[in-house]
Every structure is written in structure tokens, then in C-alpha cells.
N, C-alpha and C. Protein backbone atom coordinates (compact mmCIF):
# COMPACT_ATOMS: atom_id res chain seq x y z
N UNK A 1 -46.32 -147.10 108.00
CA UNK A 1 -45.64 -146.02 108.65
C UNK A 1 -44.26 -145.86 108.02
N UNK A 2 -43.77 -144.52 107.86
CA UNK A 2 -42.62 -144.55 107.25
C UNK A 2 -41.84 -144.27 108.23
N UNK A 3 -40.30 -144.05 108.06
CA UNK A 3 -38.73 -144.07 108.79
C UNK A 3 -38.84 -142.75 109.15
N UNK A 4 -38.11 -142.34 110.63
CA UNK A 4 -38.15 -140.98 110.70
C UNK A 4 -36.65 -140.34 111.19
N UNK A 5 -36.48 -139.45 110.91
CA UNK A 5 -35.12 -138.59 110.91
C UNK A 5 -35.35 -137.07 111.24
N UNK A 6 -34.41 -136.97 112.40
CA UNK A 6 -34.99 -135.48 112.64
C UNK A 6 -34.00 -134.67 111.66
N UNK A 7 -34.73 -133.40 111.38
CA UNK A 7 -34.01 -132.33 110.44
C UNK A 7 -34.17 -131.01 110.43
N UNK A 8 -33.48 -129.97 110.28
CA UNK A 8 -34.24 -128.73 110.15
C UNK A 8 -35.15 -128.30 108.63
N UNK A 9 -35.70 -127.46 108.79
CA UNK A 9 -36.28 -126.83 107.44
C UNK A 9 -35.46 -126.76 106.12
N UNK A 10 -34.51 -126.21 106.35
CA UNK A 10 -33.28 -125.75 105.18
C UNK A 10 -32.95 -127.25 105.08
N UNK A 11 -32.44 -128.33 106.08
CA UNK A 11 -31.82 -129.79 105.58
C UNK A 11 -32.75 -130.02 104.51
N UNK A 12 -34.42 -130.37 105.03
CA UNK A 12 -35.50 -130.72 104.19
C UNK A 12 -35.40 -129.94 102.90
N UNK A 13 -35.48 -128.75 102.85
CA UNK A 13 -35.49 -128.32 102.12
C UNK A 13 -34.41 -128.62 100.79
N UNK A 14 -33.15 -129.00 100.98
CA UNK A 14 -32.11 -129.38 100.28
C UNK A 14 -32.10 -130.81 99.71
N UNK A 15 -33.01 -131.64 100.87
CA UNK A 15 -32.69 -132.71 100.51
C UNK A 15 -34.10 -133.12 99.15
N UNK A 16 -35.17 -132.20 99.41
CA UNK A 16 -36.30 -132.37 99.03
C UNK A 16 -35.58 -131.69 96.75
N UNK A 17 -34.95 -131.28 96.81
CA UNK A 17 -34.27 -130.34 95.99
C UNK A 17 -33.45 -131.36 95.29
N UNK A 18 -32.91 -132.48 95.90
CA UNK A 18 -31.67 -133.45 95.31
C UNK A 18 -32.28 -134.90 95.32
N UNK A 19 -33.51 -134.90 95.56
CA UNK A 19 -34.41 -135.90 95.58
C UNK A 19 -35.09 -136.45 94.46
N UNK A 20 -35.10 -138.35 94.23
CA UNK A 20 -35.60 -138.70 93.15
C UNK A 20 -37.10 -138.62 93.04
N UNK A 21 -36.99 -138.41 91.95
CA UNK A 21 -38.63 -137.93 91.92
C UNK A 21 -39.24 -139.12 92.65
N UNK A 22 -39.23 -140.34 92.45
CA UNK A 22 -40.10 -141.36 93.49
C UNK A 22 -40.01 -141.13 94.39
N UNK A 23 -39.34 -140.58 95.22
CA UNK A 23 -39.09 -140.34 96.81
C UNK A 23 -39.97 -139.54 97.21
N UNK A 24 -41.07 -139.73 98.32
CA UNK A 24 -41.87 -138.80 98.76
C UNK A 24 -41.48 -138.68 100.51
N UNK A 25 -41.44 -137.46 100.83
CA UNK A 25 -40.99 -137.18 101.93
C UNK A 25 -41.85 -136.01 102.85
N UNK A 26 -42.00 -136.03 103.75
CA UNK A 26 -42.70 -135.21 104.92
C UNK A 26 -41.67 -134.85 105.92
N UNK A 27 -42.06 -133.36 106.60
CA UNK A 27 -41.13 -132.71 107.57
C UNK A 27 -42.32 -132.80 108.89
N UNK A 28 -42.09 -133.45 109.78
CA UNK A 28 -43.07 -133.80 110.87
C UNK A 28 -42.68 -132.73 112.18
N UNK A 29 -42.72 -131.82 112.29
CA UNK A 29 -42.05 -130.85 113.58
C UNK A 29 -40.66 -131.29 113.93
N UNK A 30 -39.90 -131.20 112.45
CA UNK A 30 -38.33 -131.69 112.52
C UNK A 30 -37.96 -133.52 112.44
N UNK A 31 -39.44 -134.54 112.17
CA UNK A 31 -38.97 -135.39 112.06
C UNK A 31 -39.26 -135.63 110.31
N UNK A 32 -37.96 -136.16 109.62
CA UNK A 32 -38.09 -136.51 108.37
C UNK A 32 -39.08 -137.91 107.91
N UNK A 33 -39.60 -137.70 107.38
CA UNK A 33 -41.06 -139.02 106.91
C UNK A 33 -40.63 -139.50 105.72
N UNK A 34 -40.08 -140.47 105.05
CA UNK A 34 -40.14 -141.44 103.88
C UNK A 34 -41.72 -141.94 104.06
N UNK A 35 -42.09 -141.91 103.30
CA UNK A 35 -43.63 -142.15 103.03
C UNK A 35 -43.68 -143.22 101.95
N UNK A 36 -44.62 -144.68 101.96
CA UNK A 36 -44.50 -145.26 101.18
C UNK A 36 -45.62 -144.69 100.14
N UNK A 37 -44.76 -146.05 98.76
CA UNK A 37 -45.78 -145.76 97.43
C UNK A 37 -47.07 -146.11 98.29
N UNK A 38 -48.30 -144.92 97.36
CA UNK A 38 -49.44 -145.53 97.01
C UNK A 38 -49.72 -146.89 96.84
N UNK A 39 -50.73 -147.59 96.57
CA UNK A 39 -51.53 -148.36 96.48
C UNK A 39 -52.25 -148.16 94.76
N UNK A 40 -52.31 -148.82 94.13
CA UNK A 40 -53.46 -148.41 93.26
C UNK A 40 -54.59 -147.62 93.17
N UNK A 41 -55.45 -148.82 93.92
CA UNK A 41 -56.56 -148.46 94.76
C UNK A 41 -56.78 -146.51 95.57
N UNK A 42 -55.51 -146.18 95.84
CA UNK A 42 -55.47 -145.04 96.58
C UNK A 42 -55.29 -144.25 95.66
N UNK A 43 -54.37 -144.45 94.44
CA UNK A 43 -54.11 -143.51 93.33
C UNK A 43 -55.65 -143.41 92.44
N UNK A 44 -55.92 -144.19 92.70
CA UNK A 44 -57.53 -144.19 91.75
C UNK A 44 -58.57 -143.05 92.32
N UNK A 45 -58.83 -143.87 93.44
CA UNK A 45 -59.61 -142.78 94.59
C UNK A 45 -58.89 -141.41 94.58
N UNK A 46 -57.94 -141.02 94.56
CA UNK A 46 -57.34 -139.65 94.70
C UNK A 46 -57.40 -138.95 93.33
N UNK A 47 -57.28 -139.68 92.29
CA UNK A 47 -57.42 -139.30 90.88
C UNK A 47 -59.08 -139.33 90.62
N UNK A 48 -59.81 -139.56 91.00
CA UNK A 48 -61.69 -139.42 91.07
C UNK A 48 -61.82 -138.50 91.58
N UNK A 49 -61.46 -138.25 93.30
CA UNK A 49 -61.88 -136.73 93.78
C UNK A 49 -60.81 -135.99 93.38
N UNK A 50 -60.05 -135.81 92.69
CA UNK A 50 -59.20 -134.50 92.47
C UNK A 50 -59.60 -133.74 91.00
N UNK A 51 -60.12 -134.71 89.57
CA UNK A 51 -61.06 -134.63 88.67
C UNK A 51 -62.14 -134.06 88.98
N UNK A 52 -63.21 -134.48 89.73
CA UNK A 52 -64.47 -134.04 90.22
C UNK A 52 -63.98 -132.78 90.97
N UNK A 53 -63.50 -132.68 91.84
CA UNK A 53 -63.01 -130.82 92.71
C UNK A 53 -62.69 -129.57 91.72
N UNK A 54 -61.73 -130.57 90.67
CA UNK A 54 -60.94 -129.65 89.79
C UNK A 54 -61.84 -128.77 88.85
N UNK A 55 -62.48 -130.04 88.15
CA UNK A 55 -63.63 -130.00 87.40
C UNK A 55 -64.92 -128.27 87.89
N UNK A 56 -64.90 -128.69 88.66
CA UNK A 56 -65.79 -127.88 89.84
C UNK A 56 -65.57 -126.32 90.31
N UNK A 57 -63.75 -126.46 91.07
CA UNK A 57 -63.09 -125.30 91.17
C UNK A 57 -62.82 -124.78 89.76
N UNK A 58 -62.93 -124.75 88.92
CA UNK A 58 -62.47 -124.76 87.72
C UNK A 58 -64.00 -123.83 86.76
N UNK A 59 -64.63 -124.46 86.83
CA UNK A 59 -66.17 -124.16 86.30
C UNK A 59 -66.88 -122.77 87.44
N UNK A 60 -66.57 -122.78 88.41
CA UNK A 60 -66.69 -121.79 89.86
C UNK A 60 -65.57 -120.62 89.37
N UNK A 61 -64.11 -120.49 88.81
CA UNK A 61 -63.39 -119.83 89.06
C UNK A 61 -62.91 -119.78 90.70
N UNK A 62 -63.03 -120.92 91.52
CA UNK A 62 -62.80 -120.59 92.90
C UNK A 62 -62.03 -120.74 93.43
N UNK A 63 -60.54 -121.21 92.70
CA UNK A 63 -59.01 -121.03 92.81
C UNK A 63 -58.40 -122.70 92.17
N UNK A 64 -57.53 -122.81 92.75
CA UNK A 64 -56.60 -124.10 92.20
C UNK A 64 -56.90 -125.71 93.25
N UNK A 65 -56.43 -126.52 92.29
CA UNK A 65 -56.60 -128.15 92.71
C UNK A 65 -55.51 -128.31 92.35
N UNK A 66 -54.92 -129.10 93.48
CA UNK A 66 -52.98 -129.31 93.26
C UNK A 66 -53.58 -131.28 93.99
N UNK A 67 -52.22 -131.94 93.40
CA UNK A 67 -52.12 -132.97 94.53
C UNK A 67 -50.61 -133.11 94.54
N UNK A 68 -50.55 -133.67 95.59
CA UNK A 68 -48.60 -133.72 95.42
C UNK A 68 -47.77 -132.67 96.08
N UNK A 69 -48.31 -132.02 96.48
CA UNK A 69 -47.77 -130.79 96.27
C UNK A 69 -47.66 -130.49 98.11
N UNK A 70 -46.27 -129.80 98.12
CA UNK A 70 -45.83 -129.87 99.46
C UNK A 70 -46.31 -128.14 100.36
N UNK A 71 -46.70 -128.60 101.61
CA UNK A 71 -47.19 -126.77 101.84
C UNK A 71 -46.61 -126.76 103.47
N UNK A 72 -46.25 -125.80 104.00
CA UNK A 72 -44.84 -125.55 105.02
C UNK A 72 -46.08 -124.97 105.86
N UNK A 73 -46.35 -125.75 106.85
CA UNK A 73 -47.42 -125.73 108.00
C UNK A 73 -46.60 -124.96 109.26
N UNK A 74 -46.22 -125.48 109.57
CA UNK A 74 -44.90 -125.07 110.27
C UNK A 74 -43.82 -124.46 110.45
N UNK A 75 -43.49 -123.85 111.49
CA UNK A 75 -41.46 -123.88 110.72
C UNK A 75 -40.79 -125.07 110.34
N UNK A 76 -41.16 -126.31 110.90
CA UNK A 76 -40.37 -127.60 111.30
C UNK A 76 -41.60 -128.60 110.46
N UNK A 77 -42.69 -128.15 110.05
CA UNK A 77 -43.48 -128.93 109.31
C UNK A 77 -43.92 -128.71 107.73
N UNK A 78 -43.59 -130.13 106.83
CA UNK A 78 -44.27 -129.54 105.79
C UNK A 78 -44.91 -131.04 105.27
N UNK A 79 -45.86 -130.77 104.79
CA UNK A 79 -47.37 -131.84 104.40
C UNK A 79 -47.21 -131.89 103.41
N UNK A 80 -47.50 -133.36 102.61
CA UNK A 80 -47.73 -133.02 101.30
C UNK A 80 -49.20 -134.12 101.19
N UNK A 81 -50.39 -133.30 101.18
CA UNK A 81 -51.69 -133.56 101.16
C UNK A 81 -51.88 -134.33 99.56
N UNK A 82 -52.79 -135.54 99.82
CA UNK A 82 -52.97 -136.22 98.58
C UNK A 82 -53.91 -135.42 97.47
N UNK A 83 -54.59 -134.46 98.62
CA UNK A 83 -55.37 -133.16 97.23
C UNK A 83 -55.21 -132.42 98.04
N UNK A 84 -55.41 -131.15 97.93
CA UNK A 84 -55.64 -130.08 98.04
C UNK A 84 -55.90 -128.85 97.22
N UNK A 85 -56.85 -127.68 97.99
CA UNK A 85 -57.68 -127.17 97.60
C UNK A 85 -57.30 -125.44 97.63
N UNK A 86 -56.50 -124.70 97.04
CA UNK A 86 -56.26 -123.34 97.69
C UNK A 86 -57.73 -122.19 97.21
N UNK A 87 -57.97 -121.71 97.98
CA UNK A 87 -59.09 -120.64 97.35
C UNK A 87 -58.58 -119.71 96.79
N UNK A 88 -59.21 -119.14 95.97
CA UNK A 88 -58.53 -117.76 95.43
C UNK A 88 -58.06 -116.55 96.41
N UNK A 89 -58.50 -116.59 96.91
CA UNK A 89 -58.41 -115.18 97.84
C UNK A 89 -56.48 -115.67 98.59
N UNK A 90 -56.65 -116.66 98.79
CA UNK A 90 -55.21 -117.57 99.24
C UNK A 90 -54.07 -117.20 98.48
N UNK A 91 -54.61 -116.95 96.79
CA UNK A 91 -53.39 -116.79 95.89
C UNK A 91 -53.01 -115.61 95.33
N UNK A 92 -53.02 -114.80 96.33
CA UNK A 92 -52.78 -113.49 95.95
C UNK A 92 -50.91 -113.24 95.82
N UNK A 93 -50.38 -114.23 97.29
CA UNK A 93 -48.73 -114.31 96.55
C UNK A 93 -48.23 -115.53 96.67
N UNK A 94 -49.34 -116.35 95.60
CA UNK A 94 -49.07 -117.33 95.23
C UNK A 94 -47.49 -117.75 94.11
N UNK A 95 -46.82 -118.60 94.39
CA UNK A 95 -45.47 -118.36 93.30
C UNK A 95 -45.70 -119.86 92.93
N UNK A 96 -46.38 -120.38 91.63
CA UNK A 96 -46.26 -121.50 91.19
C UNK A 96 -45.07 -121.78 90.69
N UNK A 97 -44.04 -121.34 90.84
CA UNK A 97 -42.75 -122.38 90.85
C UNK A 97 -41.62 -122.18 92.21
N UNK A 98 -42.29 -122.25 92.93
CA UNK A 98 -41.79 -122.25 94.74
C UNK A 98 -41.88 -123.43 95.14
N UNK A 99 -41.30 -124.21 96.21
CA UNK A 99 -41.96 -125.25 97.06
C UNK A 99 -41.31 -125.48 98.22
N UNK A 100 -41.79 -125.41 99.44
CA UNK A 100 -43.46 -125.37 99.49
C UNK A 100 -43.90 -124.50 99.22
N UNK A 101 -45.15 -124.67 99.26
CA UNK A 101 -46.10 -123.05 99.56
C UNK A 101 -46.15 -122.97 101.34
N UNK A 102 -45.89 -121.89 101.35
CA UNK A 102 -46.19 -121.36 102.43
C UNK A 102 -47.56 -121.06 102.99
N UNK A 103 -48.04 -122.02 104.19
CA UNK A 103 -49.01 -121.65 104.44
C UNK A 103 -49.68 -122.98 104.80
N UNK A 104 -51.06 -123.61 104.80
CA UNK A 104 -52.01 -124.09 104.77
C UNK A 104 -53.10 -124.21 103.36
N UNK A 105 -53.34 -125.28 102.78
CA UNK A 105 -54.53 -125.15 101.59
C UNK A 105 -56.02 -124.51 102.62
N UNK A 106 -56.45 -124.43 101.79
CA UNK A 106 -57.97 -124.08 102.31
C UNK A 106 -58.53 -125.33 102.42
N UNK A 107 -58.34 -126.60 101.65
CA UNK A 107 -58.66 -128.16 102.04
C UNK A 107 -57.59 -128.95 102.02
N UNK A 108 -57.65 -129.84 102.58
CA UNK A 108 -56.40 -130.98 102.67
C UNK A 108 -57.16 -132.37 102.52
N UNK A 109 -57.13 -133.40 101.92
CA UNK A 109 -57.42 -134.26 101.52
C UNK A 109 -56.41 -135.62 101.84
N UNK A 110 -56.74 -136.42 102.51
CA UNK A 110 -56.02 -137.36 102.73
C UNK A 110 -56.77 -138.68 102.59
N UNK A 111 -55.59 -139.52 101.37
CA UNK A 111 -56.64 -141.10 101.55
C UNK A 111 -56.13 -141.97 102.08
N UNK A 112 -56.51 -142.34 103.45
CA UNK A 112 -56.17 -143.14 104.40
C UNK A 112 -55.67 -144.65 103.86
N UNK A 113 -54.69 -145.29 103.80
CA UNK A 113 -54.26 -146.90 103.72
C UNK A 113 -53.85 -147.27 104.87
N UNK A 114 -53.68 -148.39 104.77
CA UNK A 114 -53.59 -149.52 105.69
C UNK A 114 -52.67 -149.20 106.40
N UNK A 115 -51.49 -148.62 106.23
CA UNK A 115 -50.02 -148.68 106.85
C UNK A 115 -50.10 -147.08 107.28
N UNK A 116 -51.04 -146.40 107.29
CA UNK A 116 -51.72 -145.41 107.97
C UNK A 116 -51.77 -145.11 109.44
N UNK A 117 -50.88 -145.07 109.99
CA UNK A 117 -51.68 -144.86 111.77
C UNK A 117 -52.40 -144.02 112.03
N UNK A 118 -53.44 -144.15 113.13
CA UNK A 118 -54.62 -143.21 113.69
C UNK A 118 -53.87 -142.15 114.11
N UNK A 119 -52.73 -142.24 115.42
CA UNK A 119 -51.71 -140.94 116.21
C UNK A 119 -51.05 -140.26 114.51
N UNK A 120 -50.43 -140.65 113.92
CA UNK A 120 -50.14 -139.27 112.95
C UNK A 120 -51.37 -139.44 111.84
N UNK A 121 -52.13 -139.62 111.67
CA UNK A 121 -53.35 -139.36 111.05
C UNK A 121 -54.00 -138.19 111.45
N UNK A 122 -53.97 -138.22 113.26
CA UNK A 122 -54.85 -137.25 113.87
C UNK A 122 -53.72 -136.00 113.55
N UNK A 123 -52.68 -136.12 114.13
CA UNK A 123 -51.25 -135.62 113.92
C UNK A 123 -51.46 -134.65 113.08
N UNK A 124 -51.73 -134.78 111.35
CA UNK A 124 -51.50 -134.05 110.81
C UNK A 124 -52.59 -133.29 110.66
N UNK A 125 -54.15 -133.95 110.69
CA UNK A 125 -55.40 -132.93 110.63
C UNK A 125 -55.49 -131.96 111.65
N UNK A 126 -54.65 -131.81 113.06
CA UNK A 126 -54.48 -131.14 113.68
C UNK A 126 -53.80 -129.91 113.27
N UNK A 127 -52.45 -130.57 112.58
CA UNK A 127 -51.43 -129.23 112.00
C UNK A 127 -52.24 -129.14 110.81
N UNK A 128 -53.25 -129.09 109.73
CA UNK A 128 -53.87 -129.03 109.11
C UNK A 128 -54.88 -127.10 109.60
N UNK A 129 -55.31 -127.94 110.32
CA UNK A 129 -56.35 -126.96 110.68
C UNK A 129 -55.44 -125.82 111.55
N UNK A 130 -54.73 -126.21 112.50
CA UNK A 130 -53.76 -125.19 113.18
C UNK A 130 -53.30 -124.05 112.29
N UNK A 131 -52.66 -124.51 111.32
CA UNK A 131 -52.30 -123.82 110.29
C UNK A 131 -52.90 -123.03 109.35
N UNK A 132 -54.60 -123.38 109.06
CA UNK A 132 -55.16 -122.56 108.51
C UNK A 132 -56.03 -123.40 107.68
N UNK A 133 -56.32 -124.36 107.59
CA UNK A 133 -57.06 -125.14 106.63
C UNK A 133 -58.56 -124.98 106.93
N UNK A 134 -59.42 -124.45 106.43
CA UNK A 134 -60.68 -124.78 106.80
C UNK A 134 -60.95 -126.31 106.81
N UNK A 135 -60.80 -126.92 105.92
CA UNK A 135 -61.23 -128.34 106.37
C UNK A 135 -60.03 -129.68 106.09
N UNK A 136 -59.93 -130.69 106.66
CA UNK A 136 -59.50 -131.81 106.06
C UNK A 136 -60.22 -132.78 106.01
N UNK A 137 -60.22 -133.88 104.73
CA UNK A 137 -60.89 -134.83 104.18
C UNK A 137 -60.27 -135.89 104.41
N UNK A 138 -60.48 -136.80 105.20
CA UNK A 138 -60.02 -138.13 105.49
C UNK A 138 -61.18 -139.46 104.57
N UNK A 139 -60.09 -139.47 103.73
CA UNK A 139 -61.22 -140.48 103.00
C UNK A 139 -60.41 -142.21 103.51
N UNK A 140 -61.29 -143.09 103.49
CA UNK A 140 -60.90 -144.49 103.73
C UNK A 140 -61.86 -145.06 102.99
N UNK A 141 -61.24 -145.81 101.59
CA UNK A 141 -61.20 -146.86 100.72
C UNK A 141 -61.65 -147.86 101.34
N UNK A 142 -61.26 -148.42 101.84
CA UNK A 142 -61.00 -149.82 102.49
C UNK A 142 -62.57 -149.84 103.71
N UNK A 143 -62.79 -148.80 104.36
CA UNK A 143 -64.22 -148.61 105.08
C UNK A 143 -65.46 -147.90 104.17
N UNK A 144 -64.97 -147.19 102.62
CA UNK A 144 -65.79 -146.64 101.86
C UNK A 144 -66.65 -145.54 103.09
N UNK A 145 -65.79 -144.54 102.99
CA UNK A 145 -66.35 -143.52 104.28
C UNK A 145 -65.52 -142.34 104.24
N UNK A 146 -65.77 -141.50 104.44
CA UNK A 146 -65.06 -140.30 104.44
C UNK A 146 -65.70 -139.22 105.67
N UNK A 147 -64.43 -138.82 106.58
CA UNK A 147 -64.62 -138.30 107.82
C UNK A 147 -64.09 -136.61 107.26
N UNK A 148 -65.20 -135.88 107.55
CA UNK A 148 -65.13 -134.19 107.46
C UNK A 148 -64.57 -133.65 108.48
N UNK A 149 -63.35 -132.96 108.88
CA UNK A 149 -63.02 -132.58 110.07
C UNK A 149 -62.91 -131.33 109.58
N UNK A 150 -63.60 -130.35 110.62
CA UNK A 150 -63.38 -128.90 110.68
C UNK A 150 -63.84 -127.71 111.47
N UNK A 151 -64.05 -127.01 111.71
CA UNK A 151 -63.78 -126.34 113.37
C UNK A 151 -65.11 -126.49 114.00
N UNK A 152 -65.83 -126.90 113.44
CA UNK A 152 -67.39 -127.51 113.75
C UNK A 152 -67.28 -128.51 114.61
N UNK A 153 -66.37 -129.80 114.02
CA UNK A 153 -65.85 -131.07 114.83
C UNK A 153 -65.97 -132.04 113.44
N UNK A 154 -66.68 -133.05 113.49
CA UNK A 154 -65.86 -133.99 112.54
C UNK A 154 -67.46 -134.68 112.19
N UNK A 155 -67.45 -134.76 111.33
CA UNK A 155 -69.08 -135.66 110.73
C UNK A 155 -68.49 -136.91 109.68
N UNK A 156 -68.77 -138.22 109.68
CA UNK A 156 -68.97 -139.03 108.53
C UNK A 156 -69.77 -138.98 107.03
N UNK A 157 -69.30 -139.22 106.39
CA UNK A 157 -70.51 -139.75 105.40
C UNK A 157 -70.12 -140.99 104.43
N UNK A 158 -70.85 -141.97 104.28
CA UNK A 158 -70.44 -143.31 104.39
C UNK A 158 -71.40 -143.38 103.10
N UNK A 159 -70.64 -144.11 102.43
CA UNK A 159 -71.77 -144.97 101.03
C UNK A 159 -72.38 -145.53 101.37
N UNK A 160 -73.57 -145.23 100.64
CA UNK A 160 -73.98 -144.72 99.26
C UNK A 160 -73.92 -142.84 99.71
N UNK A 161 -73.53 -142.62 100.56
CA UNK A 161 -73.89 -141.16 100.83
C UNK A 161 -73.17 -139.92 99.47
N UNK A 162 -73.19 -139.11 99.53
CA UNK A 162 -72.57 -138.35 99.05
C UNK A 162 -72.21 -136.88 99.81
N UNK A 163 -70.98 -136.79 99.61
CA UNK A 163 -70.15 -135.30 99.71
C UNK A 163 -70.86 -134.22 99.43
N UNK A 164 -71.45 -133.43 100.09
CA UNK A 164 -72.31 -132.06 99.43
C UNK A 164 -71.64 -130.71 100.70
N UNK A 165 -70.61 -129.90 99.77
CA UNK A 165 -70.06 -128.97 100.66
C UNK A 165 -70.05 -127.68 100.25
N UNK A 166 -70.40 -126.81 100.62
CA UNK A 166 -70.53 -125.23 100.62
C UNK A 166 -69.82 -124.33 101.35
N UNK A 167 -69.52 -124.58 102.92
CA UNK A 167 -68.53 -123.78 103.43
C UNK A 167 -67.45 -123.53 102.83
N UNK A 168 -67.05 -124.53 102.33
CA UNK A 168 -65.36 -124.15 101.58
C UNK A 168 -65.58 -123.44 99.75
N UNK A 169 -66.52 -123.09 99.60
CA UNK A 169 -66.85 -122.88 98.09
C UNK A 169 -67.97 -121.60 98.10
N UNK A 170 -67.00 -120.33 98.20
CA UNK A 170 -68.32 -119.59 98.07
C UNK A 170 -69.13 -119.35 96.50
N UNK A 171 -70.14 -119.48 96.92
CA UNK A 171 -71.70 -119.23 96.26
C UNK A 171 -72.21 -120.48 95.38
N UNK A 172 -70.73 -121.72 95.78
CA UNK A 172 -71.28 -123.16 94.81
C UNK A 172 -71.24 -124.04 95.72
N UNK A 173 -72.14 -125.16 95.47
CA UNK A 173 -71.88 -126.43 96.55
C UNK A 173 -71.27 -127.54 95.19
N UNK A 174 -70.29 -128.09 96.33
CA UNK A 174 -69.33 -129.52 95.17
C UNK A 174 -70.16 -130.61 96.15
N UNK A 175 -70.35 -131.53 94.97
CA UNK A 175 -70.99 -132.64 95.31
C UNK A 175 -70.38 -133.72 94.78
N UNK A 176 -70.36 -134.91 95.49
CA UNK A 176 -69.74 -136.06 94.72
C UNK A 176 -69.88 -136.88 95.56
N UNK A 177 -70.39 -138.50 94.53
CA UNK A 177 -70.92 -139.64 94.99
C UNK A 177 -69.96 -140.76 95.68
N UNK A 178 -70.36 -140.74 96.85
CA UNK A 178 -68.99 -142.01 97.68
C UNK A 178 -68.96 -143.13 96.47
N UNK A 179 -70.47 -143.31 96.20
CA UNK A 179 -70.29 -144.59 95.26
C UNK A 179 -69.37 -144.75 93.94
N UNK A 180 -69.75 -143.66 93.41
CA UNK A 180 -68.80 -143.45 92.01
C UNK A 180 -66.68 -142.94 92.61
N UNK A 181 -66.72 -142.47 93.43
CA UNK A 181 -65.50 -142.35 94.04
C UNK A 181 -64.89 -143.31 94.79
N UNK A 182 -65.74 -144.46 95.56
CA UNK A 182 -65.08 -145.73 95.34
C UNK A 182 -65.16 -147.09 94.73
N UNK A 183 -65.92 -146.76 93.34
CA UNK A 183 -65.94 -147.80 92.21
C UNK A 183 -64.98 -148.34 92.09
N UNK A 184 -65.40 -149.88 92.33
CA UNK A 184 -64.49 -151.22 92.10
C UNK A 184 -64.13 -151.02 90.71
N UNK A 185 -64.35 -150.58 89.80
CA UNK A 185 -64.16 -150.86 88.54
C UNK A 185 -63.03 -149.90 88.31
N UNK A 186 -61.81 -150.19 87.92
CA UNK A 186 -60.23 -149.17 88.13
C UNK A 186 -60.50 -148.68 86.66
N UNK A 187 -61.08 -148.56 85.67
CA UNK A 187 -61.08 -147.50 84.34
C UNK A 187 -62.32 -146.65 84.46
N UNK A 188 -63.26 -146.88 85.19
CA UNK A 188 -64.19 -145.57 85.25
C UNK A 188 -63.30 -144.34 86.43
């Protein structure tokens, strides 16, 4: 769990502006989030499904794959999702050198670690979807499982299973193997 500080939009915004690049930070409905480093393990997994999506959105023409990247849910909230997914239709006043984006991705992707709590876990897939996300991806490494939340309600799929999704992708389904996305082996 990281340190929290309340702030307005514009503070965040300034401070996010004079900030070392290692510093990763979240605006929680005015509370400021220091967020710790990654994990390996989490950078791996996030670098597998963001390749495979990209790969995918990319071959589809069906808009952009960002990770890192901060998006203003809120007035008082802004996320920065470990992937995310904007559709095209989303980027009509899109400004790739803005930040945040304004708005909600069309997916939000989050890979759950240890120092993770369940209350802002739920926290943010809530402002996730509130905001406009068709879906968020809660993946967990550590349980090899990944929880689908989206206005349907929430389904698992657990290795060896695989990811097979179409709502968020019109006229293609993205598929991808839990197994190969949480391979022990850190160079595949």
C-alpha cells in the first residue's frame, strides 16, 4: 500500500509535471498515492499481455495499447492502469502529448501484487467502470488467475485456461494463454 496525501487536480497535476521519472503516483478522489516499484515478476506479466493485446489491436486496426499511462477518471481521480486499451472510436480527440487523458480506457488492466489491498483494488475497478471502461482485468501472478470484471459481473479464468474476448474488440476475438502469460521462465 502506498502513502496518501490529499490534493486537488491542478496540485497533482503540477506535481505529476516536476516529478522524477521513477516516481509513480495516483490521484484517489483527492488522496495522493506513491505507489511502489513493480516486482519483476509483475513487469514480466504486464510486458506478455501488453505484446500479445498490442500485437492484436494492432493487426485489427482497433485503436491503441498504452501502459503507464495516466487517465483522469474523475475530477479528484486519476489511474494509471498497468495496460490499457483505448478503442478507436475513443480517439477521436485523442492528444498524444497531453496527460492525463481524459476519460476512461475502454480496458484497464491491473496486475495484482502482494502489497495490493482487496478495499482499493475493488476501489479502483469501480472508478474504472464508473467512468467508462467496458472492462477491467485483474490479473494475479502469484494465484495464476485472472478475474474479468464488467457490467455482466465478474468471471475467473484460471490456468491452464485461456483469455478469449470479443466484447471489447469489434469483429476480432484476442486470445491469450494464462500459461504462456505466467511462464516461470523470465526471457520467454
Amino acid at each position: 500500500m502506498g502513502t496518501t496525501t490529499k490534493l486537488s487536480f491542478e496540485e497533482f497535476r503540477m506535481l505529476q509535471e516536476n516529478a522524477a521519472e521513477e516516481l509513480r503516483y495516483e490521484l484517489d478522489e483527492g488522496d495522493l498515492i506513491l505507489t511502489p516499484s513493480p516486482t519483476p515478476r509483475h513487469n514480466i506479466v504486464r510486458y506478455r499481455l501488453r505484446r500479445a493485446l498490442t500485437d492484436f489491436v494492432q493487426a485489427n486496426d482497433l485503436g491503441l495499447v498504452l501502459d503507464e499511462t495516466d487517465f483522469r477518471l474523475l475530477a479528484n481521480a486519476v489511474r494509471k492502469p498497468d495496460v490499457a486499451f483505448v478503442a478507436k472510436d475513443r480517439m477521436k480527440d485523442f492528444d498524444l502529448d497531453s496527460t492525463p487523458i481524459e476519460g476512461a480506457p475502454t480496458l484497464a488492466v491491473e496486475v495484482i501484487s502482494q502489497s495490493n489491498l482487496a478495499q482499493d483494488t475493488a476501489k479502483k475497478v469501480r472508478q474504472y467502470l464508473a467512468a467508462g471502461s467496458q472492462a477491467v482485468w485483474l490479473i494475479y501472478p502469484a494465484l495464476r488467475l485472472v478475474e474479468i470484471h464488467d457490467k455482466a459481473g465478474v468471471r475467473d479464468v484460471a490456468e491452464p485456461g485461456t483469455i478469449n474476448e470479443q466484447k471489447l474488440f469489434t469483429g476480432a476475438t484476442f486470445s491469450v494463454s494464462l500459461t504462456a502469460l505466467f511462464e516461470d521462465n523470465p526471457r520467454r
